[in-house]
Protein backbone atom coordinates (compact mmCIF):
# COMPACT_ATOMS: atom_id res chain seq x y z
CA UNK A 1 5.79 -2.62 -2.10
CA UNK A 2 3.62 -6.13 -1.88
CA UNK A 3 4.38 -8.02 0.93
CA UNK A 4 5.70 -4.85 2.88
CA UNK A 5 3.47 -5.52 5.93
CA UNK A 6 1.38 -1.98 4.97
CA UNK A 7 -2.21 -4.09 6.22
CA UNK A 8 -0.93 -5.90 8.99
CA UNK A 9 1.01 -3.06 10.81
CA UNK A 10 -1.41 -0.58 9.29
CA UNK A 11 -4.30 -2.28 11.95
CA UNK A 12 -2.07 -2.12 14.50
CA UNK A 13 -1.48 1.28 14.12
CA UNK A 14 -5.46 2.13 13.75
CA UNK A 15 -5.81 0.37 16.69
CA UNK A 16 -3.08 2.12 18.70
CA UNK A 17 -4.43 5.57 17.88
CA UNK A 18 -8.02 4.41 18.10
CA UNK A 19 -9.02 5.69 14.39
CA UNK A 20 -10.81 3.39 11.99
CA UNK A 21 -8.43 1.23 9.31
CA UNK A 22 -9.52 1.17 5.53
CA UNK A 23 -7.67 -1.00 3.44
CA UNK A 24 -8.21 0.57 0.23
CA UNK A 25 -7.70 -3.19 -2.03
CA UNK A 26 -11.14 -4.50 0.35
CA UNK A 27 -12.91 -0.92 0.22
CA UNK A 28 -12.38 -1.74 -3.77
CA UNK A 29 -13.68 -5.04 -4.01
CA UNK A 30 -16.80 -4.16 -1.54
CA UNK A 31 -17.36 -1.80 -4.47
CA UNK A 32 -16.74 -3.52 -7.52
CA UNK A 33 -18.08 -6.96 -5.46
CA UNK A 34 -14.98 -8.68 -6.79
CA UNK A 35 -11.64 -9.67 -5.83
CA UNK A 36 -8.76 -7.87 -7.02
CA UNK A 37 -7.74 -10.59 -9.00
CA UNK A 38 -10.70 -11.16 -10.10
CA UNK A 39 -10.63 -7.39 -11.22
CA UNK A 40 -7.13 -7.51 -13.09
CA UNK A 41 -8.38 -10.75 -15.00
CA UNK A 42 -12.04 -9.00 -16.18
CA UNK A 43 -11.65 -5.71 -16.43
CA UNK A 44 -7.79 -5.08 -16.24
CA UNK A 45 -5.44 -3.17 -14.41
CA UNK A 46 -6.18 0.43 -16.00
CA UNK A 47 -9.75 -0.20 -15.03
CA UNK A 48 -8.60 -0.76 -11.31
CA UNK A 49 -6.15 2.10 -10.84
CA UNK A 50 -8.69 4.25 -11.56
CA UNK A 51 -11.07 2.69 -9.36
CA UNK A 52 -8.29 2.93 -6.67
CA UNK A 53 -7.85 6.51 -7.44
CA UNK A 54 -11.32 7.39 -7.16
CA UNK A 55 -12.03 5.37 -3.74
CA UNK A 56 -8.70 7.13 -2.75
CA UNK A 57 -10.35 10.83 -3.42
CA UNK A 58 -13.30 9.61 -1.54
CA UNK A 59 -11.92 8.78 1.66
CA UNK A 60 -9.41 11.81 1.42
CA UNK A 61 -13.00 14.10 0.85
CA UNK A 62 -14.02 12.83 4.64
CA UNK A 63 -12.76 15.02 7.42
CA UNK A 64 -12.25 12.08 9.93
CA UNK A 65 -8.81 10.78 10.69
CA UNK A 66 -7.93 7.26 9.81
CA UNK A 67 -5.22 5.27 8.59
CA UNK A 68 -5.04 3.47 5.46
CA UNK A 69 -3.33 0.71 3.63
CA UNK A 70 -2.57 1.03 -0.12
CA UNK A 71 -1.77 -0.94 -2.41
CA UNK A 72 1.60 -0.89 -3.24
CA UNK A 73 0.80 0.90 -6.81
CA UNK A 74 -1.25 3.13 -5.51
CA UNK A 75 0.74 6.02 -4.96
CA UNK A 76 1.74 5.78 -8.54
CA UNK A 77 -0.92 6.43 -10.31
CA UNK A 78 -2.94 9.60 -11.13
CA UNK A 79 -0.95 12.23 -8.66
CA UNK A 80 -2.18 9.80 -5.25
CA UNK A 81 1.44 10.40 -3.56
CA UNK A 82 0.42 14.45 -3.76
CA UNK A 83 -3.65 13.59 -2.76
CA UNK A 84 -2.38 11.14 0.04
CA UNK A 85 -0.01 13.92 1.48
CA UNK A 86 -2.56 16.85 1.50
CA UNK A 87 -4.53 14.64 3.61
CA UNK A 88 -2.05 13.03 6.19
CA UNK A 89 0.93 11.48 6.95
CA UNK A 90 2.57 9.45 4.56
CA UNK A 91 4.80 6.50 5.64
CA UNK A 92 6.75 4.44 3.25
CA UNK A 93 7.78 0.19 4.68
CA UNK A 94 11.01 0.23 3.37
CA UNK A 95 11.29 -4.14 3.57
CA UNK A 96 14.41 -5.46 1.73
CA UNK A 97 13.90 -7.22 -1.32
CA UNK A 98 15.17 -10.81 0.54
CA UNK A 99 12.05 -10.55 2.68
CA UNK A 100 10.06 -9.65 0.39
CA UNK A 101 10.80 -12.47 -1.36
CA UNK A 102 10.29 -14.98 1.91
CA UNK A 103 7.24 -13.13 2.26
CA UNK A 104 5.51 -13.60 -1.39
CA UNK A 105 6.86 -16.74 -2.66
CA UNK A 106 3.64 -18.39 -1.35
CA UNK A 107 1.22 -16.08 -1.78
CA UNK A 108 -1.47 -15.90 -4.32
CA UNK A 109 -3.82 -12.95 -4.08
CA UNK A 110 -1.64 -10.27 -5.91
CA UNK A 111 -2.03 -10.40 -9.78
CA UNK A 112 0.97 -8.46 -10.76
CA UNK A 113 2.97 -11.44 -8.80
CA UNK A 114 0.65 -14.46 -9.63
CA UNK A 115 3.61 -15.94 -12.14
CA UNK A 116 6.32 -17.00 -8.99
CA UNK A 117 8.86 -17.59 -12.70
CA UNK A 118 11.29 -14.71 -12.09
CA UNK A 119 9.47 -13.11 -8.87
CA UNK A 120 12.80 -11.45 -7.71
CA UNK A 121 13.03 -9.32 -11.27
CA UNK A 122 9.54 -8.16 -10.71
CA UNK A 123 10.00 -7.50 -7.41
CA UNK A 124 13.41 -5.22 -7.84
CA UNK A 125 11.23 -3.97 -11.80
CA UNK A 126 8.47 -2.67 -9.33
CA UNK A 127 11.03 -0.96 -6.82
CA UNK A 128 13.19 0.39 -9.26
CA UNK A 129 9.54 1.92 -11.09
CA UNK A 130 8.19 3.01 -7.91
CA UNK A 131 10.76 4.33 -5.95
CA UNK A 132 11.32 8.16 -6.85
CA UNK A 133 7.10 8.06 -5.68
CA UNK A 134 7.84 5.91 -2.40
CA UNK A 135 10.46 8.49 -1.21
CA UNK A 136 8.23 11.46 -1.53
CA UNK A 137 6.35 9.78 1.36
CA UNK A 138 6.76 11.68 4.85
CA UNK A 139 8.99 9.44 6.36
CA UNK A 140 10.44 5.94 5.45
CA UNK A 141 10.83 3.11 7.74
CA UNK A 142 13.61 1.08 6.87
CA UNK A 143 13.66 -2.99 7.45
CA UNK A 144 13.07 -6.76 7.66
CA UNK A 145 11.37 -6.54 11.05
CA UNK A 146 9.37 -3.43 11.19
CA UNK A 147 7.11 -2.55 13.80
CA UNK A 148 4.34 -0.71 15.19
CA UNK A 149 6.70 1.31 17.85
CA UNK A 150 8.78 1.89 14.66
CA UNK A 151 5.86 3.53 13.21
CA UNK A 152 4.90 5.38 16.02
CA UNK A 153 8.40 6.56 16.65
CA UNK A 154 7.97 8.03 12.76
CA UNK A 155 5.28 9.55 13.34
CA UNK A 156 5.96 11.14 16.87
CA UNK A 157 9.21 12.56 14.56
CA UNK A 158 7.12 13.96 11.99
CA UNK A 159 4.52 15.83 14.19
């Protein structure tokens, strides 16, 4: 989901294991030379799944490790739950809605959240359309507070 904390904690967890981060919303606009915003407004949001989906095959081609933060749609679209787990392990930020909402209420950079007017019944639309994908991830991490021995402690679990 936005505003889960998948960039932030996703660094930390790069640089705990020493493997390179990709945040697949920068990779994008290093590609495209735009901002994702900018990318929703010109050439719309069917335009940038696909993008997303592609850049998402290419780094899952590679036969380095890494991790990677997604967009929260990401795994949504085009099968990338099932491409994502062939590759790796797949961890889902389970944040409750309430921080969620502490955490996006100011922010500005996501353009399926730019309208703030009703940002609680997009936030639970999105969950409640996204959720049968987010629990096909590996492990979920349930939360307000979650952190990078949490997601180490998954992932000692899962290997």
């Amino acid at each position: 989901m936005p505003g889960s904390g998948k960039t932030t904690l996703g660094k930390e967890l790069a640089l705990a294991l020493a493997l390179p981060f990709i945040d697949l919303d920068r990779d994008i606009e290093e590609q495209i030379q735009m901002t994702i915003p900018d990318i929703f407004r010109t050439k719309g949001e069917p335009f940038f799944r696909e993008m997303e989906s592609e850049r998402l095959h290419y780094w899952s081609s590679g036969t380095d490790g890494f991790v990677m933060a997604t967009g929260g749609g990401a795994p949504c679209f085009f099968d990338a739950m099932n491409t994502m787990k062939s590759i790796g392990l797949v961890l889902f930020l389970d944040v409750p809605l309430e921080e969620l909402l502490l955490r996006l209420e100011k922010d500005t950079h996501r353009p399926l959240l730019e309208d703030k007017v009703g940002l609680k019944e997009k936030l639970n639309r999105l969950m409640r359309d996204r959720i049968s994908i987010y629990q096909q991830a590996h492990a979920s991490i349930h939360g307000a507070g979650i952190q990078l021995k949490d997601l180490l402690q998954a992932l000692e679990f899962k290997n």
